[in-house]
C-alpha atoms as a PDB file:
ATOM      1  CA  UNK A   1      -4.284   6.274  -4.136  1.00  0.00           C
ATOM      2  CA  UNK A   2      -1.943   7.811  -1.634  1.00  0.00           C
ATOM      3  CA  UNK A   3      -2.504  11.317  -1.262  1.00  0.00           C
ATOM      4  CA  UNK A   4       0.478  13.535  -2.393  1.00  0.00           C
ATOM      5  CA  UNK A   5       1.591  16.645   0.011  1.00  0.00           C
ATOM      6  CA  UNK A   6       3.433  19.446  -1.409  1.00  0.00           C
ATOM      7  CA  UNK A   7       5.638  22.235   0.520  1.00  0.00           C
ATOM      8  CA  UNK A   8       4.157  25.647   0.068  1.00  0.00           C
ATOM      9  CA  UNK A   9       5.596  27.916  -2.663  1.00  0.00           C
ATOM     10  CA  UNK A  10       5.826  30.551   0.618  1.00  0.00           C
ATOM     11  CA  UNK A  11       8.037  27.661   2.457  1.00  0.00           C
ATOM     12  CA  UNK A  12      10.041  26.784  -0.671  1.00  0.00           C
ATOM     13  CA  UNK A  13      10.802  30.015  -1.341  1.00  0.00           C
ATOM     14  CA  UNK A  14      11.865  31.113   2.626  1.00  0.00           C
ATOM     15  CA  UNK A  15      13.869  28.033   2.303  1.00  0.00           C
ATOM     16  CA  UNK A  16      15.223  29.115  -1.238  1.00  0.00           C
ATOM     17  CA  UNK A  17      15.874  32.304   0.356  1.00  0.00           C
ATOM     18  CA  UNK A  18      18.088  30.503   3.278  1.00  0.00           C
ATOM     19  CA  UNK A  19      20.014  28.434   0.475  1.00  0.00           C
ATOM     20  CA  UNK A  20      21.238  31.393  -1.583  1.00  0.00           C
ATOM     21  CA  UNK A  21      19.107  30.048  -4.326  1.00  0.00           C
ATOM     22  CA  UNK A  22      15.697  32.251  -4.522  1.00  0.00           C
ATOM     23  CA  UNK A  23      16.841  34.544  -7.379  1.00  0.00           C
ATOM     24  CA  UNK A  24      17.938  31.623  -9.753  1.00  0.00           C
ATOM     25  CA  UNK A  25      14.661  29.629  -8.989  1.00  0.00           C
ATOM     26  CA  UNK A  26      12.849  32.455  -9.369  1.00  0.00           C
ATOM     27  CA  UNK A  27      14.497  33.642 -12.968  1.00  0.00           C
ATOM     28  CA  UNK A  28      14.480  30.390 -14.665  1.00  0.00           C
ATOM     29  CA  UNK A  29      12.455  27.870 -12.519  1.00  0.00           C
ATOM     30  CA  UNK A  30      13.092  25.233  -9.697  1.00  0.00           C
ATOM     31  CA  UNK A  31      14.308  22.757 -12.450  1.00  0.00           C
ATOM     32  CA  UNK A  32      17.565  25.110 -12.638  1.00  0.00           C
ATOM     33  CA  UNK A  33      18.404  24.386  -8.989  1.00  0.00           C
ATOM     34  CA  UNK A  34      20.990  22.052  -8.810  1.00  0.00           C
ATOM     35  CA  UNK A  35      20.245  18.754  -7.511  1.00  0.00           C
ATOM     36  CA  UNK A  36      22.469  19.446  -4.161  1.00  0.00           C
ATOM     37  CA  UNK A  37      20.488  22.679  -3.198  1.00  0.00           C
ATOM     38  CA  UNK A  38      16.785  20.347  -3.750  1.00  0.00           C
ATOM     39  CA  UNK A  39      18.195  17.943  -1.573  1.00  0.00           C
ATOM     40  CA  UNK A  40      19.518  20.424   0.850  1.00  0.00           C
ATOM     41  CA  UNK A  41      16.289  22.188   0.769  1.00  0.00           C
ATOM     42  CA  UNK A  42      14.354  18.739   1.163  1.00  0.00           C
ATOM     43  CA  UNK A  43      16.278  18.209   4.877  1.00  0.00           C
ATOM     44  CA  UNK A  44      15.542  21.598   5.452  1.00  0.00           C
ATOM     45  CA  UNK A  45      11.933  21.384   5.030  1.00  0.00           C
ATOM     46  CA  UNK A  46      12.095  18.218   7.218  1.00  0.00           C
ATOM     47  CA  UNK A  47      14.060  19.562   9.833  1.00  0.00           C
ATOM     48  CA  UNK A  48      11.087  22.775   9.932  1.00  0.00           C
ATOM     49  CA  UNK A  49       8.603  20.049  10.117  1.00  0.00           C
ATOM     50  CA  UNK A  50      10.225  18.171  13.104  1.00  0.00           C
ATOM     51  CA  UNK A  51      10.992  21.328  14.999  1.00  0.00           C
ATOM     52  CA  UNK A  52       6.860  22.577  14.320  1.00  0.00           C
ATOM     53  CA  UNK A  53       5.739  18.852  15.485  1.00  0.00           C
ATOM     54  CA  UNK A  54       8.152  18.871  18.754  1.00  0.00           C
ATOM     55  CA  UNK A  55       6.626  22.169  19.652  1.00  0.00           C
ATOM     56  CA  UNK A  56       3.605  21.244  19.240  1.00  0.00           C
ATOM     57  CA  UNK A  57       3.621  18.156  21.237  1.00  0.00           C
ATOM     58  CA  UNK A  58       5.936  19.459  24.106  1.00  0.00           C
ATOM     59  CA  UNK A  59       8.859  17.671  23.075  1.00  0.00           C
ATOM     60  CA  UNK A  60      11.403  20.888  22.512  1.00  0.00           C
ATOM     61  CA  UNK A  61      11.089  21.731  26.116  1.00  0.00           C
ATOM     62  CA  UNK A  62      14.552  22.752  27.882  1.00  0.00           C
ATOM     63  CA  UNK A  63      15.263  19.147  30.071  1.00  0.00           C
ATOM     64  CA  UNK A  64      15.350  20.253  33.805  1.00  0.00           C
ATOM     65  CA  UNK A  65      17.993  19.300  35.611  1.00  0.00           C
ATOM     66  CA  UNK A  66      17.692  18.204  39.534  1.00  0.00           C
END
């Protein structure tokens, strides 16, 4: 079976944070966000994870130009 990976509650929340959603997850659960802020936090989280990986592999360098 396929392990499952999860975002961090710290991440979800920064990210819930960022979406103007924190305060409503945070009274009455995640399952009260509405499905257009999940999916908006979803690309979010992905577009963290692409950013962290292209650092790390020296692919978000400034392009030099000759």
């Amino acid at each position: 079976m396929a392990r499952r990976r999860q975002m961090s509650e710290a991440l979800r929340a920064d990210l819930g944070r960022q979406l103007g959603v924190a305060d409503l997850a945070r009274r009455e659960g995640w399952g009260a966000v509405p499905a257009k802020q999940c999916g908006d936090l979803v690309r979010l989280a992905i577009e963290r994870a692409e950013r962290v990986l292209g650092d790390e592999r020296g692919l978000n360098q400034p392009r030099r130009t000759w």
